[in-house]
Structures are given as structure tokens and as C-alpha cells.
Protein backbone atom coordinates (compact mmCIF):
# COMPACT_ATOMS: atom_id res chain seq x y z
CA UNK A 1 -80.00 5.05 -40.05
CA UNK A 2 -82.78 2.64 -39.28
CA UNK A 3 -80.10 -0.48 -38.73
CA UNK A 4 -78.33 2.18 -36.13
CA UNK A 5 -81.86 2.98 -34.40
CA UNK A 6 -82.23 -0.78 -33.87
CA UNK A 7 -79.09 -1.65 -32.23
CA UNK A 8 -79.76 1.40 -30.31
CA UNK A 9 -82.82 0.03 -29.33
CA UNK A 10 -81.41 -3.30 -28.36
CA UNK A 11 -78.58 -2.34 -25.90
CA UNK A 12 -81.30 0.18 -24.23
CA UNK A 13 -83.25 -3.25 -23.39
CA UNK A 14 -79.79 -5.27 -22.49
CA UNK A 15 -78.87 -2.43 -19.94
CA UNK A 16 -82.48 -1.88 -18.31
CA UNK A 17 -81.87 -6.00 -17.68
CA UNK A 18 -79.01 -5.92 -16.62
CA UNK A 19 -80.51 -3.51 -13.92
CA UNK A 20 -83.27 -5.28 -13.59
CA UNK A 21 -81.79 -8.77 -12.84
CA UNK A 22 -79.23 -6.79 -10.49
CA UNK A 23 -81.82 -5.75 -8.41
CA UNK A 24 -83.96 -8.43 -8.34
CA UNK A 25 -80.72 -10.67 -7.00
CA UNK A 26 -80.44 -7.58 -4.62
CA UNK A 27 -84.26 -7.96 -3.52
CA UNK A 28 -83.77 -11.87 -2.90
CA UNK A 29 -80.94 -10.92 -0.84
CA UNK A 30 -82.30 -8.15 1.21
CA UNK A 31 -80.95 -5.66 3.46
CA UNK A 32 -76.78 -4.88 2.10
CA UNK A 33 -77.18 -7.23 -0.67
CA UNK A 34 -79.20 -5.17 -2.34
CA UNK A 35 -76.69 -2.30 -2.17
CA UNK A 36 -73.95 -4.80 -3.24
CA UNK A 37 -76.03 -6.51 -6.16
CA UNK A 38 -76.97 -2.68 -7.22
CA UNK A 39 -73.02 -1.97 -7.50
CA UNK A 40 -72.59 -4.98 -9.47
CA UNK A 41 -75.36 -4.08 -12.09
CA UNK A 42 -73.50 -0.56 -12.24
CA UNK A 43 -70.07 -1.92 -12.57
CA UNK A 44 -71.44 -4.05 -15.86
CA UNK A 45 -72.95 -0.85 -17.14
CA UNK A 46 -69.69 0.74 -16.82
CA UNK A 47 -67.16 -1.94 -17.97
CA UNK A 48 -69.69 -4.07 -20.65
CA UNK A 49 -71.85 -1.12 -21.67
CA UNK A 50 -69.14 1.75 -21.36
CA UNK A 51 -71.57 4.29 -19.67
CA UNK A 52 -70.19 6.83 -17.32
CA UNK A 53 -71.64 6.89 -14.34
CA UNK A 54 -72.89 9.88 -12.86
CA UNK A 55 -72.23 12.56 -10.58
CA UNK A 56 -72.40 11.61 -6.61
CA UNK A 57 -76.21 12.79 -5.57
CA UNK A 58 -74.85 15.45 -3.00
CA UNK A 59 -78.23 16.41 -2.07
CA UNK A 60 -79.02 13.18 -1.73
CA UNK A 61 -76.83 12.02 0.59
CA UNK A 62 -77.54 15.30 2.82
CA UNK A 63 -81.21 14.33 3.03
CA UNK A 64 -80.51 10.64 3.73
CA UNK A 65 -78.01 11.78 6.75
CA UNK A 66 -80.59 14.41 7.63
CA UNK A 67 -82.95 11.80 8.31
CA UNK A 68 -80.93 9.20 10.19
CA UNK A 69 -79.60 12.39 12.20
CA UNK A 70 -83.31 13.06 13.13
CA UNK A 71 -84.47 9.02 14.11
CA UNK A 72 -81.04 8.92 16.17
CA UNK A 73 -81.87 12.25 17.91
CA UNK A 74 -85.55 11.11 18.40
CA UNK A 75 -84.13 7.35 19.67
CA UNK A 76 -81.61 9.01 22.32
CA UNK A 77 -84.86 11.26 23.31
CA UNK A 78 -86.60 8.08 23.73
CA UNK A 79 -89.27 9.01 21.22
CA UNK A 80 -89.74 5.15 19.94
CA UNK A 81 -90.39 4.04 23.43
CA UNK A 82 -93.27 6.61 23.69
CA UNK A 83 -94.68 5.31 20.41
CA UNK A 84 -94.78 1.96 21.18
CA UNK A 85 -96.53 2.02 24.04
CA UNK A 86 -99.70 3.46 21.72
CA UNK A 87 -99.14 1.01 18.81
CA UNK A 88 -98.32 -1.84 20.61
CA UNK A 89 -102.14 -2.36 21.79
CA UNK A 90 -103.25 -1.91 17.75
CA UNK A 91 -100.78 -4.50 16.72
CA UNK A 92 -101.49 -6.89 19.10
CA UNK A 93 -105.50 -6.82 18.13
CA UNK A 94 -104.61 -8.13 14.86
CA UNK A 95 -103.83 -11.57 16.44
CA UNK A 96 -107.21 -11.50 17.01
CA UNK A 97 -108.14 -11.23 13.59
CA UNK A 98 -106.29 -14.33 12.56
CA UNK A 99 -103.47 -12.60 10.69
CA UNK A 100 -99.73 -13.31 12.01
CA UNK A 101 -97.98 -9.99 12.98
CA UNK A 102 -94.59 -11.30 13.36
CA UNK A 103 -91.68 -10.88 11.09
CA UNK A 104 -91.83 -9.97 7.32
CA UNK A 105 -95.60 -10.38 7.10
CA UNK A 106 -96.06 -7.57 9.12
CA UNK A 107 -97.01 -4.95 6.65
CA UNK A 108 -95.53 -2.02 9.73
CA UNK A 109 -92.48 -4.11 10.30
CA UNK A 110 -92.18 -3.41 13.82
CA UNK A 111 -90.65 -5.39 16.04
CA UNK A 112 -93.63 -6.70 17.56
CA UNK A 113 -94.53 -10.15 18.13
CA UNK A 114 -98.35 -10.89 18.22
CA UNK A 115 -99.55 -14.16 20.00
CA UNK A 116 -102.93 -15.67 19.98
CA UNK A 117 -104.06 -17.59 22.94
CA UNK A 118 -106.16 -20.70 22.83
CA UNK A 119 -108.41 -20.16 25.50
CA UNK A 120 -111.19 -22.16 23.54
């Protein structure tokens, strides 16, 4: 019983890395290659490790489409454009702070570009 525990124990910690080195190639990848890398590290799961996979998260999905259904109704009403034009002023005062508010360091990720001038 105790040799059966331990091999047990062993595949558990194979399959959690195989997960985990899935979606860490996923994470360097970024945006659909982390979907893509996440499939992988299900389809070695499935064909190395023999687990089924699970049932489709209906309720899920519904919530996900919910949402997107809800930021495409509030784009077409022109919702972002009314909420940029009240954090656009708050994003561009941290140039002023020294920290950069373009691209991925932008802890909001909005497509704002900050710029310093050098009036000095």
C-alpha cells in the first residue's frame, strides 16, 4: 500500500508540472499562446497521463460571453471614449513622477502613451 501511495504521489507532482511548465511557455508567449500552450499541457494530461478531461464549463462560457456582450454594447455606446477623457489627465501626471506609462509597464494597461517634456 505504501509503494502504491508513493507512485501516487509522484505522477500528482509530474502532472501539476506538466501544467505548470505549459503555462509558463503560455505566459512567455502572451495573449493566444497562452490558450494554445494551455491545450498542449491538457493534451499531455490526456494522452501521457490518461486523465479525462472534464465537462465543458457551460456557465462559464455564458459569463465570459456575458461580459464581452456588455464591453461591446458599452464600446458601440461610446462609453470608453467618455472614460478616457477623465483618466487620461491621471495617467498622464505619472510622467511627471518619473515612471514610464507606456506599454506593459503600465500597471492599467491602457492605451495611453505618457511623455515627459524637457523644459529644464
Amino acid at each position: 500500500m505504501d509503494g502504491d501511495s508513493n507512485c501516487m504521489d509522484w505522477r500528482l507532482i509530474l502532472e501539476f508540472l506538466v501544467i505548470v511548465g505549459a503555462l509558463a511557455m503560455g505566459a512567455r508567449m502572451g495573449g493566444v499562446g497562452l490558450g494554445l500552450w494551455g491545450a498542449v499541457g491538457l493534451l499531455v494530461l490526456v494522452v501521457v497521463f490518461d486523465v479525462a478531461p472534464a465537462n465543458i464549463p457551460g456557465e462559464v462560457l455564458l459569463i465570459v460571453l456575458t461580459v464581452i456582450m456588455a464591453a461591446s454594447a458599452m464600446e458601440v455606446a461610446g462609453a470608453f471614449k467618455h472614460e478616457s477623457s477623465w483618466l487620461e489627465p491621471s495617467l498622464r501626471s505619472c510622467s511627471s513622477l518619473g515612471s514610464s506609462c507606456a506599454g506593459a509597464d503600465n500597471a492599467l494597461h491602457a492605451p495611453v502613451q505618457c511623455t515627459v517634456s524637457s523644459d529644464s
